[in-house]
C-alpha atoms as a PDB file:
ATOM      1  CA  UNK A   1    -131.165 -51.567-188.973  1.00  0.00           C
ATOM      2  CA  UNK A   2    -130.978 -51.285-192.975  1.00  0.00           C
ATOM      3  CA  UNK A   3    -127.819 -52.515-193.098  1.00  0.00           C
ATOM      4  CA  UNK A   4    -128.616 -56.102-190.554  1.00  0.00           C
ATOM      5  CA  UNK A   5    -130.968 -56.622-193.583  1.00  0.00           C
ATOM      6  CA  UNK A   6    -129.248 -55.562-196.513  1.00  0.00           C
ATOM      7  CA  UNK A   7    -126.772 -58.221-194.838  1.00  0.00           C
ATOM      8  CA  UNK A   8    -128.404 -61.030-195.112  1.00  0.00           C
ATOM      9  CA  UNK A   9    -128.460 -61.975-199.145  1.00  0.00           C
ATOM     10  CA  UNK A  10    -125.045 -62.031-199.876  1.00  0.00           C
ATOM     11  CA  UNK A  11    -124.277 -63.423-196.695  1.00  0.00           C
ATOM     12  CA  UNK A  12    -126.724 -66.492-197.708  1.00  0.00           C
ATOM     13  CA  UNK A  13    -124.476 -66.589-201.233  1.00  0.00           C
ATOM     14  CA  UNK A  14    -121.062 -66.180-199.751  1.00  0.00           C
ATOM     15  CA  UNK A  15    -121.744 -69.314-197.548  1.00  0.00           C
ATOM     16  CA  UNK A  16    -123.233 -71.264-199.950  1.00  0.00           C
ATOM     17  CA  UNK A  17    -120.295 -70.960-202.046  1.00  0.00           C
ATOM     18  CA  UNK A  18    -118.087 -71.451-199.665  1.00  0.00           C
ATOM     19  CA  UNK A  19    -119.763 -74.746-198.162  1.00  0.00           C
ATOM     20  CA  UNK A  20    -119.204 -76.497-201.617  1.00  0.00           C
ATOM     21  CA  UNK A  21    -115.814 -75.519-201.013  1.00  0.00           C
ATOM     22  CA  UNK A  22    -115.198 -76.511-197.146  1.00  0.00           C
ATOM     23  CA  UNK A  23    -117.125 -79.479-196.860  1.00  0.00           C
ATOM     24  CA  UNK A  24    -116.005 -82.023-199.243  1.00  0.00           C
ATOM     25  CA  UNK A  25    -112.302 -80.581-198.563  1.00  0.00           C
ATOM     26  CA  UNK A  26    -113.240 -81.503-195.018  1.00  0.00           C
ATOM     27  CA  UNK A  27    -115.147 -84.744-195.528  1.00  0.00           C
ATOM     28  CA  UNK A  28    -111.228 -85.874-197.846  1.00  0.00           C
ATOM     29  CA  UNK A  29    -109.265 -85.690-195.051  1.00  0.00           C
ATOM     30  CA  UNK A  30    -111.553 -86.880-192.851  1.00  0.00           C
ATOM     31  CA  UNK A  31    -111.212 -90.209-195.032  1.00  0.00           C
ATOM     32  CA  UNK A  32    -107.874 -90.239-195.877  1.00  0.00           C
ATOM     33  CA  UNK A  33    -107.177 -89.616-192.284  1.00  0.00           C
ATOM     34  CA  UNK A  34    -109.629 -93.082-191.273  1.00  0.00           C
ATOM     35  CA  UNK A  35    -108.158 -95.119-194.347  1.00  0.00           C
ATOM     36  CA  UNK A  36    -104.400 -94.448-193.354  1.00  0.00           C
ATOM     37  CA  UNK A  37    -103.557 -92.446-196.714  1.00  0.00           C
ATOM     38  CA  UNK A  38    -102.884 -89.953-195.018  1.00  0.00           C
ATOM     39  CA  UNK A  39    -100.289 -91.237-192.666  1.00  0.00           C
ATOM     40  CA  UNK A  40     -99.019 -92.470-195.999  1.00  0.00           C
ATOM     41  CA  UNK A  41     -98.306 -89.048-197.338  1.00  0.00           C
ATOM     42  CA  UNK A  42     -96.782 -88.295-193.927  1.00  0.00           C
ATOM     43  CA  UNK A  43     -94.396 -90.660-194.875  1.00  0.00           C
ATOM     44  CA  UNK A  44     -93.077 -89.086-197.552  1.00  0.00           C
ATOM     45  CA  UNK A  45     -93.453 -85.455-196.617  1.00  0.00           C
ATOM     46  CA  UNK A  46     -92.180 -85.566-193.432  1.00  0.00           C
ATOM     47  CA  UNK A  47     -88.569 -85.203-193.804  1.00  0.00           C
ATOM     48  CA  UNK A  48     -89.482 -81.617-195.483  1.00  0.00           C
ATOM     49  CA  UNK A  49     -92.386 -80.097-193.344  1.00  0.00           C
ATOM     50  CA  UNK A  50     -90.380 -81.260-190.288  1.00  0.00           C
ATOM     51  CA  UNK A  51     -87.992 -78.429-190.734  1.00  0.00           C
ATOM     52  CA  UNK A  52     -90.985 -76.259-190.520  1.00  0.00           C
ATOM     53  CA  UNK A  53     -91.950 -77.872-187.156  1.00  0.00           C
ATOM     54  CA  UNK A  54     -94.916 -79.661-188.543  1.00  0.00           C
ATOM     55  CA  UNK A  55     -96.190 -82.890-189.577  1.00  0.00           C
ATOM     56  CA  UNK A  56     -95.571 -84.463-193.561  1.00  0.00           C
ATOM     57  CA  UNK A  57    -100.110 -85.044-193.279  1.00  0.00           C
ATOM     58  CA  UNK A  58    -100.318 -81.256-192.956  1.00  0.00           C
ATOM     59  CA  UNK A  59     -99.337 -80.358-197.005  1.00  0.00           C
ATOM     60  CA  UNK A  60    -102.485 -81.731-197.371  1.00  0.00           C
ATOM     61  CA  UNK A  61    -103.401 -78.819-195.290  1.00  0.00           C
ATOM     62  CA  UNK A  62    -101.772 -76.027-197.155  1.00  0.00           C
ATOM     63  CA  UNK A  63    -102.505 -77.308-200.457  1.00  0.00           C
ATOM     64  CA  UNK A  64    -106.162 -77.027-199.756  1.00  0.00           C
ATOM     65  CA  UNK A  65    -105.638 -73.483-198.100  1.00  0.00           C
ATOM     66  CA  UNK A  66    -103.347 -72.378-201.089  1.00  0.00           C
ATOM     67  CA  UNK A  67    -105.694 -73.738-204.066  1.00  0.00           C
ATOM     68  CA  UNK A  68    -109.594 -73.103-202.309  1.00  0.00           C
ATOM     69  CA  UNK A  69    -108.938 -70.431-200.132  1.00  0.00           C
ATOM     70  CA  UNK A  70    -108.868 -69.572-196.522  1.00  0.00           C
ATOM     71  CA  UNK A  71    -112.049 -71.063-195.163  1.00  0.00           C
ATOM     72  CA  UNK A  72    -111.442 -74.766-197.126  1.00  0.00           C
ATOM     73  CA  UNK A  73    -107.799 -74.700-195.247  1.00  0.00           C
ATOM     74  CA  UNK A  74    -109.205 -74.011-192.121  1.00  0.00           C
ATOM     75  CA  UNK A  75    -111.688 -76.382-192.569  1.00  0.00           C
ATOM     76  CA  UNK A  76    -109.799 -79.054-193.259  1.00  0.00           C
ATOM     77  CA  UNK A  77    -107.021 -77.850-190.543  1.00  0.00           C
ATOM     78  CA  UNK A  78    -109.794 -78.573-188.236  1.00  0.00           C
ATOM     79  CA  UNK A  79    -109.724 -82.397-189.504  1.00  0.00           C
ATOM     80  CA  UNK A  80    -106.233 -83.135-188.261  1.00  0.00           C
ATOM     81  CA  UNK A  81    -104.839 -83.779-184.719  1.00  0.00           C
ATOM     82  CA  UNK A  82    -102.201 -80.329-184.544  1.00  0.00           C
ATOM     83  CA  UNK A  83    -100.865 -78.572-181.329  1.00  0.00           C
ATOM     84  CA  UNK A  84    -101.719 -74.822-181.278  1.00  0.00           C
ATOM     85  CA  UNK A  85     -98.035 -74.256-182.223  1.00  0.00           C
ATOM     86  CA  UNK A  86     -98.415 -76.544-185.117  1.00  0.00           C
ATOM     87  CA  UNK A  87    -101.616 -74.898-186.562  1.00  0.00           C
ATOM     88  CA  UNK A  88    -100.451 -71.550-185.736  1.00  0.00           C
ATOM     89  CA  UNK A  89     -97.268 -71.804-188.043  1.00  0.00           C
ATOM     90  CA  UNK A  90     -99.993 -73.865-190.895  1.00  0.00           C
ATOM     91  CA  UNK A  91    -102.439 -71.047-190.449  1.00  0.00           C
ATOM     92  CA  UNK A  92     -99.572 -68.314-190.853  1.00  0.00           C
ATOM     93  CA  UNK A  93     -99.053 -70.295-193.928  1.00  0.00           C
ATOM     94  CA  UNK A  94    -101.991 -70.011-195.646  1.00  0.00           C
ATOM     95  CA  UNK A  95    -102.475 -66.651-194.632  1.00  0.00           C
ATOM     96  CA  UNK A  96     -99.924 -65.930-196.760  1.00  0.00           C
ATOM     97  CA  UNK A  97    -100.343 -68.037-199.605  1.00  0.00           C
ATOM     98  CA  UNK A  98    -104.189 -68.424-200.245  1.00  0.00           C
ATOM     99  CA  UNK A  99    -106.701 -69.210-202.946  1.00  0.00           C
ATOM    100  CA  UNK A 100    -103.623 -68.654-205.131  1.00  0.00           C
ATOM    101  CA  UNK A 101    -105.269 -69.383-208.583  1.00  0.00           C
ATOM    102  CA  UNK A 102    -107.930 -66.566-207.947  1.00  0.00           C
ATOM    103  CA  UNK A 103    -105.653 -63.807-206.617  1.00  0.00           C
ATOM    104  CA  UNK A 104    -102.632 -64.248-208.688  1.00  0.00           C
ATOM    105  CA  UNK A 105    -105.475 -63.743-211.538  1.00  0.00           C
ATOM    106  CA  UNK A 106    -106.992 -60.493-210.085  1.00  0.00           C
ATOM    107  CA  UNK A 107    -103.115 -58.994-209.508  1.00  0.00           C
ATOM    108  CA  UNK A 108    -102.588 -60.090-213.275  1.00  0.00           C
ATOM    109  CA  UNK A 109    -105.494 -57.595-214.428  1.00  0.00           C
ATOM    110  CA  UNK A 110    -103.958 -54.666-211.997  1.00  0.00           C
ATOM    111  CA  UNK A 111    -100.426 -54.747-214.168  1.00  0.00           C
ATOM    112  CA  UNK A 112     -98.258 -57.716-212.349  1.00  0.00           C
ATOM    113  CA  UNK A 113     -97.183 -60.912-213.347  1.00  0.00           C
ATOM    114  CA  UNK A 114     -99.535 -63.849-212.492  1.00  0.00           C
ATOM    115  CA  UNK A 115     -96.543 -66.951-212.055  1.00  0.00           C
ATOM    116  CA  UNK A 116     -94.185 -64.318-210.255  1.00  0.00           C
ATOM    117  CA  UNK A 117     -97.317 -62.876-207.535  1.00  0.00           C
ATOM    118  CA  UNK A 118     -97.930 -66.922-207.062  1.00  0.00           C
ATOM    119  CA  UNK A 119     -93.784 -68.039-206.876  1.00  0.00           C
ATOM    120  CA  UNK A 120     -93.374 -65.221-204.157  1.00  0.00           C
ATOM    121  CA  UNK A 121     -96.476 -65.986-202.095  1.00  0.00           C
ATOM    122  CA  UNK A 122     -95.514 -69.523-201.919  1.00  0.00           C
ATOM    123  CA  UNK A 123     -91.513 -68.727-201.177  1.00  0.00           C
ATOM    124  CA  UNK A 124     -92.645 -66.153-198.278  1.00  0.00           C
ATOM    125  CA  UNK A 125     -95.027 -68.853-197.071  1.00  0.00           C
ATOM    126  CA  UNK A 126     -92.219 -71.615-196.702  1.00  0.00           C
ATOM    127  CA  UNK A 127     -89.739 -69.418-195.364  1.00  0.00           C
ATOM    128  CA  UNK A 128     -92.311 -67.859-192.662  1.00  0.00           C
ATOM    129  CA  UNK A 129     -92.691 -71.348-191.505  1.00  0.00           C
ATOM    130  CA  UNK A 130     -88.967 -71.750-191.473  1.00  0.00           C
ATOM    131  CA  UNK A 131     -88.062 -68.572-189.438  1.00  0.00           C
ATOM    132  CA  UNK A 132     -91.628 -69.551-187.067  1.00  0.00           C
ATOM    133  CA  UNK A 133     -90.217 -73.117-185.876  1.00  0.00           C
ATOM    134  CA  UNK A 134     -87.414 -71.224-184.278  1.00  0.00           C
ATOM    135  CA  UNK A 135     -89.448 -68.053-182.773  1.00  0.00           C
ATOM    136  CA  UNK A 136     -92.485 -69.224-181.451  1.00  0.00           C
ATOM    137  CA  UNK A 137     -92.861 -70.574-177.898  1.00  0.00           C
ATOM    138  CA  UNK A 138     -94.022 -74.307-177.081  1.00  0.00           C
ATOM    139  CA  UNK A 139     -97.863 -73.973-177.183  1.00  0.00           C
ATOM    140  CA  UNK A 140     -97.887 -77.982-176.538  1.00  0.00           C
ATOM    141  CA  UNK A 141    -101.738 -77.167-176.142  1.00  0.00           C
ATOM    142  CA  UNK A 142    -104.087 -78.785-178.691  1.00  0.00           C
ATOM    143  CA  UNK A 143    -105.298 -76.599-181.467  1.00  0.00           C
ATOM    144  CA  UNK A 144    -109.345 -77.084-182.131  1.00  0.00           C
ATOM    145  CA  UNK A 145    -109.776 -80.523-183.800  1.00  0.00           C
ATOM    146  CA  UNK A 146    -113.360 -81.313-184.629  1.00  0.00           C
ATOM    147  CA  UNK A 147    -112.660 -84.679-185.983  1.00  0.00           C
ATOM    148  CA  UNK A 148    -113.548 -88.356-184.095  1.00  0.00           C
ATOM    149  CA  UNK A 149    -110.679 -90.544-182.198  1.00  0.00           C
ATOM    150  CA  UNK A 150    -108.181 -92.082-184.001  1.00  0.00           C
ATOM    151  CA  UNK A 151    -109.910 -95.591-183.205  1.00  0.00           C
ATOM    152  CA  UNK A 152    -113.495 -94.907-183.293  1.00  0.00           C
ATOM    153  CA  UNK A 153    -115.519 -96.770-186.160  1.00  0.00           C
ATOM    154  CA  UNK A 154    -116.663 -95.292-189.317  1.00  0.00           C
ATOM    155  CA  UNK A 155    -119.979 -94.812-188.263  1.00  0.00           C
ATOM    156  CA  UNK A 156    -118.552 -93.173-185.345  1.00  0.00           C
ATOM    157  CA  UNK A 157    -115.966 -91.187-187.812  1.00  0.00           C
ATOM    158  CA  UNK A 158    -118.565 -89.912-189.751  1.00  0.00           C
ATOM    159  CA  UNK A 159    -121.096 -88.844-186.947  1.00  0.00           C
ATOM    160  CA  UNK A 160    -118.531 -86.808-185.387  1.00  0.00           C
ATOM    161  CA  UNK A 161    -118.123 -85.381-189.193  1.00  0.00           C
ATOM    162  CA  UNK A 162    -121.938 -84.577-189.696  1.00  0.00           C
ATOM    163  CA  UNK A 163    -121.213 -82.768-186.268  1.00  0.00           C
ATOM    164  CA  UNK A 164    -118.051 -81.004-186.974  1.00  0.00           C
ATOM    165  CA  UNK A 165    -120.242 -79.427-189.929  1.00  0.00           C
ATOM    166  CA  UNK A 166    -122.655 -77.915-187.929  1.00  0.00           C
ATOM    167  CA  UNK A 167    -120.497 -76.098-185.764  1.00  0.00           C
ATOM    168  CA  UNK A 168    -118.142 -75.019-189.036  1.00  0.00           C
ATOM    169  CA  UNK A 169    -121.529 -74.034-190.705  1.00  0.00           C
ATOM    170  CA  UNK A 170    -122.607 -71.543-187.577  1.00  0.00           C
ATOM    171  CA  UNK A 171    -119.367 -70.466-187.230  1.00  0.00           C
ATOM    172  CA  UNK A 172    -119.140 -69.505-190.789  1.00  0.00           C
ATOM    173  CA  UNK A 173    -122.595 -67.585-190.887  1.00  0.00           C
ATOM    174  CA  UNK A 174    -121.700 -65.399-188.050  1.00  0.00           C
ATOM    175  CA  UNK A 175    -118.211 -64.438-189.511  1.00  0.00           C
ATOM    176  CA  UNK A 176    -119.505 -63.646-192.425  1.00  0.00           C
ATOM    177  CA  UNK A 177    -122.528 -61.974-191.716  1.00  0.00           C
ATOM    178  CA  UNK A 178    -120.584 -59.913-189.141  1.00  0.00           C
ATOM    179  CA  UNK A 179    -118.105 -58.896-191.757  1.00  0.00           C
ATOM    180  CA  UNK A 180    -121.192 -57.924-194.176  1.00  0.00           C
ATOM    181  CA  UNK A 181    -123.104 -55.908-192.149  1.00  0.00           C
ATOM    182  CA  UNK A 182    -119.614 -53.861-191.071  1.00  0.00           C
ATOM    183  CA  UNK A 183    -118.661 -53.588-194.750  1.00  0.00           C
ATOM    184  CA  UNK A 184    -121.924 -51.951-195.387  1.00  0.00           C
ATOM    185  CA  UNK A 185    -121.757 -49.680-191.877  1.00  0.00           C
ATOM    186  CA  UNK A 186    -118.278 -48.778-193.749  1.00  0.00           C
ATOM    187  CA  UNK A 187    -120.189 -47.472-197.119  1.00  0.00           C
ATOM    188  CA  UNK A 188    -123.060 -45.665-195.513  1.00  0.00           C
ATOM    189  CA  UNK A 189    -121.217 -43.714-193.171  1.00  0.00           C
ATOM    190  CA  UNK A 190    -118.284 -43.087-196.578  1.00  0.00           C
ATOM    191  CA  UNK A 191    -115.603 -44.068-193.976  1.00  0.00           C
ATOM    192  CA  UNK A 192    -112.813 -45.316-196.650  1.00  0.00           C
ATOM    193  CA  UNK A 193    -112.009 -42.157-197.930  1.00  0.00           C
ATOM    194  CA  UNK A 194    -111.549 -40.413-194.290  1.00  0.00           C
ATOM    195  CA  UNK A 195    -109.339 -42.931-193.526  1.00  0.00           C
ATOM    196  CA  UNK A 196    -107.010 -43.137-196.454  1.00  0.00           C
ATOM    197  CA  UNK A 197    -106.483 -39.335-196.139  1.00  0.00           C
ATOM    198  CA  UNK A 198    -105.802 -40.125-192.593  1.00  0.00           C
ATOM    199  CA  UNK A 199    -103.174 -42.901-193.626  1.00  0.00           C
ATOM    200  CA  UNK A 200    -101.451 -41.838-196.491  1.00  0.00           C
ATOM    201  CA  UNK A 201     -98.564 -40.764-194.652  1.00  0.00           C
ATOM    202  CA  UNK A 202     -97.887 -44.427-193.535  1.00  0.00           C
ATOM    203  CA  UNK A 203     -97.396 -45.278-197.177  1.00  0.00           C
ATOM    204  CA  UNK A 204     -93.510 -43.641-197.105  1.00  0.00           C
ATOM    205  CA  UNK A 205     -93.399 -46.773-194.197  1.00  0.00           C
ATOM    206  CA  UNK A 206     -94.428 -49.481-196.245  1.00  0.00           C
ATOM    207  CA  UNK A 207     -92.281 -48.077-199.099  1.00  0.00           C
ATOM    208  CA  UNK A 208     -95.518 -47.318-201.338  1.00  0.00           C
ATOM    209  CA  UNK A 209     -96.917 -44.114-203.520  1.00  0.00           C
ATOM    210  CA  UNK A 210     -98.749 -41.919-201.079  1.00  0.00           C
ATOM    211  CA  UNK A 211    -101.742 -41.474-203.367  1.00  0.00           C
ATOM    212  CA  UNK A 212    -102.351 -45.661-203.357  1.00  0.00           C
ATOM    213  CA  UNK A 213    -103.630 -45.242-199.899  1.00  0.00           C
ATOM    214  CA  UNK A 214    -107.001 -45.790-200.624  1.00  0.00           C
ATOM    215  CA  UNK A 215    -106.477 -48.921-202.433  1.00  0.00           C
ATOM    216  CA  UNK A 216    -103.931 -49.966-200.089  1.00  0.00           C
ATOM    217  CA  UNK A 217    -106.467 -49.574-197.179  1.00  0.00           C
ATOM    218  CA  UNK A 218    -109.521 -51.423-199.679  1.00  0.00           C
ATOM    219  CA  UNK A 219    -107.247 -54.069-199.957  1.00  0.00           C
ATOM    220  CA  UNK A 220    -106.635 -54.650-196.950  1.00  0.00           C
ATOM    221  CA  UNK A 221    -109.944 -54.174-195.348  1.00  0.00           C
ATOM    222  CA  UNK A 222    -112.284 -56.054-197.975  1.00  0.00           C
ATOM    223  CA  UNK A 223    -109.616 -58.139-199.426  1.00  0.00           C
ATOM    224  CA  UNK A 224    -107.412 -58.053-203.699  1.00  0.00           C
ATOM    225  CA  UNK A 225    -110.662 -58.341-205.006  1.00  0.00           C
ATOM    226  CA  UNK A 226    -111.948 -55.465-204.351  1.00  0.00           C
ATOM    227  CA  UNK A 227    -108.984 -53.988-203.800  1.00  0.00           C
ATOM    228  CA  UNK A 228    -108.024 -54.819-207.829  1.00  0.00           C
ATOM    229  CA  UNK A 229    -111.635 -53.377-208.568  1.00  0.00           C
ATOM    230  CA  UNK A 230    -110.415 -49.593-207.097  1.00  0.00           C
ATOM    231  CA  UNK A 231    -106.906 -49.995-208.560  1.00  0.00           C
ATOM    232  CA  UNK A 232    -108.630 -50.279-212.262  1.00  0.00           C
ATOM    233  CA  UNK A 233    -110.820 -47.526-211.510  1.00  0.00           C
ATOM    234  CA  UNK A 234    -108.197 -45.319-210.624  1.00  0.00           C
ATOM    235  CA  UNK A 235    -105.661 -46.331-213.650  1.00  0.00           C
ATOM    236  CA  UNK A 236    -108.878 -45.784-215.780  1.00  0.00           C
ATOM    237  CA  UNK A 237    -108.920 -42.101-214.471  1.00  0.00           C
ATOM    238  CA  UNK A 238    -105.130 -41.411-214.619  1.00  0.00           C
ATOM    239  CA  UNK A 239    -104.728 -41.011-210.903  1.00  0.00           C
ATOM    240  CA  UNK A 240    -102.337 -44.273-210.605  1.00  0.00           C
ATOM    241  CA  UNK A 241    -100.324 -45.539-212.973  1.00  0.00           C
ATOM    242  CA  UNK A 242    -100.351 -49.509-213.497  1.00  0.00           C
ATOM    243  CA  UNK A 243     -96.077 -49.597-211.996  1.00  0.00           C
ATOM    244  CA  UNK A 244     -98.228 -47.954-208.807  1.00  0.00           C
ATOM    245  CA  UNK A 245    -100.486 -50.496-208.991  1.00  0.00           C
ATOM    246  CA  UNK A 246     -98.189 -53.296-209.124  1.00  0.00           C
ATOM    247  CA  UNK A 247     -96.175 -51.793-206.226  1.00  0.00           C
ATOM    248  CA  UNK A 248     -99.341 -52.351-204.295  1.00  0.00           C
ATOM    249  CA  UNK A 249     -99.851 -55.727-205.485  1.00  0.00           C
ATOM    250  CA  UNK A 250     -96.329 -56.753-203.686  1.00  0.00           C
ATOM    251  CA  UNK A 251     -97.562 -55.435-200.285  1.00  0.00           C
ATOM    252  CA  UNK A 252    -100.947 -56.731-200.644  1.00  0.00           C
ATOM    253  CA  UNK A 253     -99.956 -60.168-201.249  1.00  0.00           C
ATOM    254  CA  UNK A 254     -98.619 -60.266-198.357  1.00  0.00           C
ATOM    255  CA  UNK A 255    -100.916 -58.600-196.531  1.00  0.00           C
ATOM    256  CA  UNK A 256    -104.737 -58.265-197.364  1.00  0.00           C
ATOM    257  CA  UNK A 257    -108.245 -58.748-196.012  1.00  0.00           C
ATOM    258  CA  UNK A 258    -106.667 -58.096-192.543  1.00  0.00           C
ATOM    259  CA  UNK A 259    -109.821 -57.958-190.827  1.00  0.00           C
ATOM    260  CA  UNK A 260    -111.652 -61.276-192.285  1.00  0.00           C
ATOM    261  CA  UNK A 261    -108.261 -63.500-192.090  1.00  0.00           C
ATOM    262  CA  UNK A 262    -107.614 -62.583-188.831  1.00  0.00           C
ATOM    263  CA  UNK A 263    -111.067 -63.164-187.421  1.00  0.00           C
ATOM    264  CA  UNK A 264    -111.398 -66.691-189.400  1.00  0.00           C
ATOM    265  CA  UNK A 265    -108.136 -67.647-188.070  1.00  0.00           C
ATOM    266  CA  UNK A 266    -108.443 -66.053-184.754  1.00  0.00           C
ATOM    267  CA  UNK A 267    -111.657 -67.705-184.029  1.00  0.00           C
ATOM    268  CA  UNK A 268    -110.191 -71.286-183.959  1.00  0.00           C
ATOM    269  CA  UNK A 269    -107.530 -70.110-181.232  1.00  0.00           C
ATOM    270  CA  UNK A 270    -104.506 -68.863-184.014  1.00  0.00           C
ATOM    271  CA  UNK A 271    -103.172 -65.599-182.023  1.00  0.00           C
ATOM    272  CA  UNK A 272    -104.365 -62.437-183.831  1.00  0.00           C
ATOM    273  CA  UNK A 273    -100.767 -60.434-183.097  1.00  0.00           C
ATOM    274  CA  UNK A 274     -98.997 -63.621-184.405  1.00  0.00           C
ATOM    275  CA  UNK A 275    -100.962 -63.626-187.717  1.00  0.00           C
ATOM    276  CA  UNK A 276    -101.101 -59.141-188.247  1.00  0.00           C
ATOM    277  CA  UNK A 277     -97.356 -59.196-187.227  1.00  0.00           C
ATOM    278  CA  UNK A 278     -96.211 -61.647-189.460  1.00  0.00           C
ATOM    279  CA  UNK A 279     -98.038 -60.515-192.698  1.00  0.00           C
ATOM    280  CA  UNK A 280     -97.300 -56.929-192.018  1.00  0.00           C
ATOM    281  CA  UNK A 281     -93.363 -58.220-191.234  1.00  0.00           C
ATOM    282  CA  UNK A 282     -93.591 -60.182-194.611  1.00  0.00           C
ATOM    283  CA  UNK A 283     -95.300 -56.892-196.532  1.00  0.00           C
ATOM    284  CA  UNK A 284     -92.446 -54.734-195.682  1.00  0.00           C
ATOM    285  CA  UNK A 285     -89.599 -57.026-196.503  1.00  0.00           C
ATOM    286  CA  UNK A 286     -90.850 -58.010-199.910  1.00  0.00           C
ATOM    287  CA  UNK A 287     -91.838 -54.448-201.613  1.00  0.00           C
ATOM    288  CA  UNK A 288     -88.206 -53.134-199.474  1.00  0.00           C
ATOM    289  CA  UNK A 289     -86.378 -55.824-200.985  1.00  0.00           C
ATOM    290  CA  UNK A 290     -87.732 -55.254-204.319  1.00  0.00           C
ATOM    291  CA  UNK A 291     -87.021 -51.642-204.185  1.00  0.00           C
ATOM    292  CA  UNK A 292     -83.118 -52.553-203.409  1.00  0.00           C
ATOM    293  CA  UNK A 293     -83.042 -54.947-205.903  1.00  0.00           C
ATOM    294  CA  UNK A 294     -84.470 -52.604-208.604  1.00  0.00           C
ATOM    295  CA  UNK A 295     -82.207 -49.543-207.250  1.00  0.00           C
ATOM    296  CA  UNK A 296     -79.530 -52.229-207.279  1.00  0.00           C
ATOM    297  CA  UNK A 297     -80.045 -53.841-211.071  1.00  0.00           C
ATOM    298  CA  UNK A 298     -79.667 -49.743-212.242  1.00  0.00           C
ATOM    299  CA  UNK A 299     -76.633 -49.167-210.674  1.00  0.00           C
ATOM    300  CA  UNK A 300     -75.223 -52.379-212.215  1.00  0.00           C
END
């Protein structure tokens, strides 16, 4: 019961914060969408995100994802027409390459390099689309679109908007709260520590130091963030050095805040196996190809 209050304020701050983010993100494409500027952009873009089986409008999609975060992409994913294909190989995307400015800054203070953490998120991002457009099935369906018809009036444009809000707002609440009252069910029962015993052996898998677990599995439960905050409690005590750290970095841009990014995503009709899958997929081949490529440049 503690914890369903304890829940509550930072719930009420996260949101906030996030609102100021997601809803004038929203309300821009919304506009550009009614004004045409976006189909202009299409225009231009097209002949490049068509290789990646979407439309030249949805950069506007991923750029917002990639600079803001994961809850301003989705929002303004939301704001466009997409199939469920479509917004499944977007939504990959950005779960890959997220609030870039932010994370590439927190990996910076754990011992990596800020420009190369961003260059390889983005890369990885472009090339998951790529290798997506050929794997994934038709799923002609449409994806959820909470904007008005293409020939409705503005009043009618922005009614559906005011609308659209509401239900993003009470979606948003519930995630989050959901996600704070389980983070705090995590720290009164001390289940992190139990569990990183329990999963240090899977470390030799993902081609990581077996003592990282713990940060490995903050990381990817609560997100870099706090993931950054063990890592520089841990170099402070001399149980990780900061190459350790920055071996964890690789994996966890790839694959981080599992449980939050999937839900987000998930709850908007984006298959769950489709998003864990890919980042996991992605996680592996960038810290294994690093490793040859290090093993590699000593041989030479």
């Amino acid at each position: 019961m503690q914890c369903l209050k304890t829940a509550w304020p930072p719930t009420w701050k996260s949101a906030k914060w996030l609102l100021r983010l997601m809803i004038p993100i929203s309300l821009t494409v919304t506009l550009l969408q009614y004004t045409g500027i976006l189909e202009w952009i299409a225009g231009y873009l097209n002949p490049v995100f068509e290789h990646l089986g979407l439309p030249g409008a949805s950069a506007v999609i991923f750029i917002s994802g990639a600079t803001a975060g994961t809850y301003a992409g989705v929002a303004a994913l939301m704001s466009l027409q997409l199939t469920l294909r479509q917004a499944t190989i977007l939504g990959i995307m950005m779960a890959l390459c997220h609030a870039l400015p932010m994370e590439c800054a927190v990996n910076s203070k754990t011992g990596s390099s800020f420009w190369k953490m961003g260059l390889i998120r983005i890369v990885c991002a472009f090339l998951c689309a790529y290798i997506l457009n050929f794997l994934l099935p038709e799923l002609s369906e449409p994806f959820m679109y909470l904007g008005a018809d293409p020939d409705s009036s503005f009043a009618q444009v922005m009614l559906t908007w005011v609308q659209s809000q509401v239900k993003m707002v009470f979606m948003l609440f519930v995630i989050i709260y959901s996600l704070m009252v389980l983070q705090r069910l995590i720290d009164a029962y001390g289940l992190l520590r139990p569990l990183s015993n329990f999963l240090s052996p899977l470390m030799a898998v993902f081609g990581l130091p077996r003592q990282s677990a713990y940060m490995w599995l903050v990381g990817n439960v609560l997100g870099i963030s706090y993931g950054a905050a063990v890592m520089l409690e841990l170099q402070e005590k001399q149980l990780i050095s900061s190459e350790e750290s920055n071996e964890v970095n690789y994996h966890l841009i790839m694959n981080h805040s599992m449980l939050e990014d999937t839900i987000v995503f998930a709850a908007t009709g984006i298959s769950a196996l489709w998003i864990i899958g890919t980042r996991v997929a992605f996680a592996l081949g960038v810290v294994w190809s690093r490793k040859a490529l290090l093993k590699l440049s000593r041989l030479i």
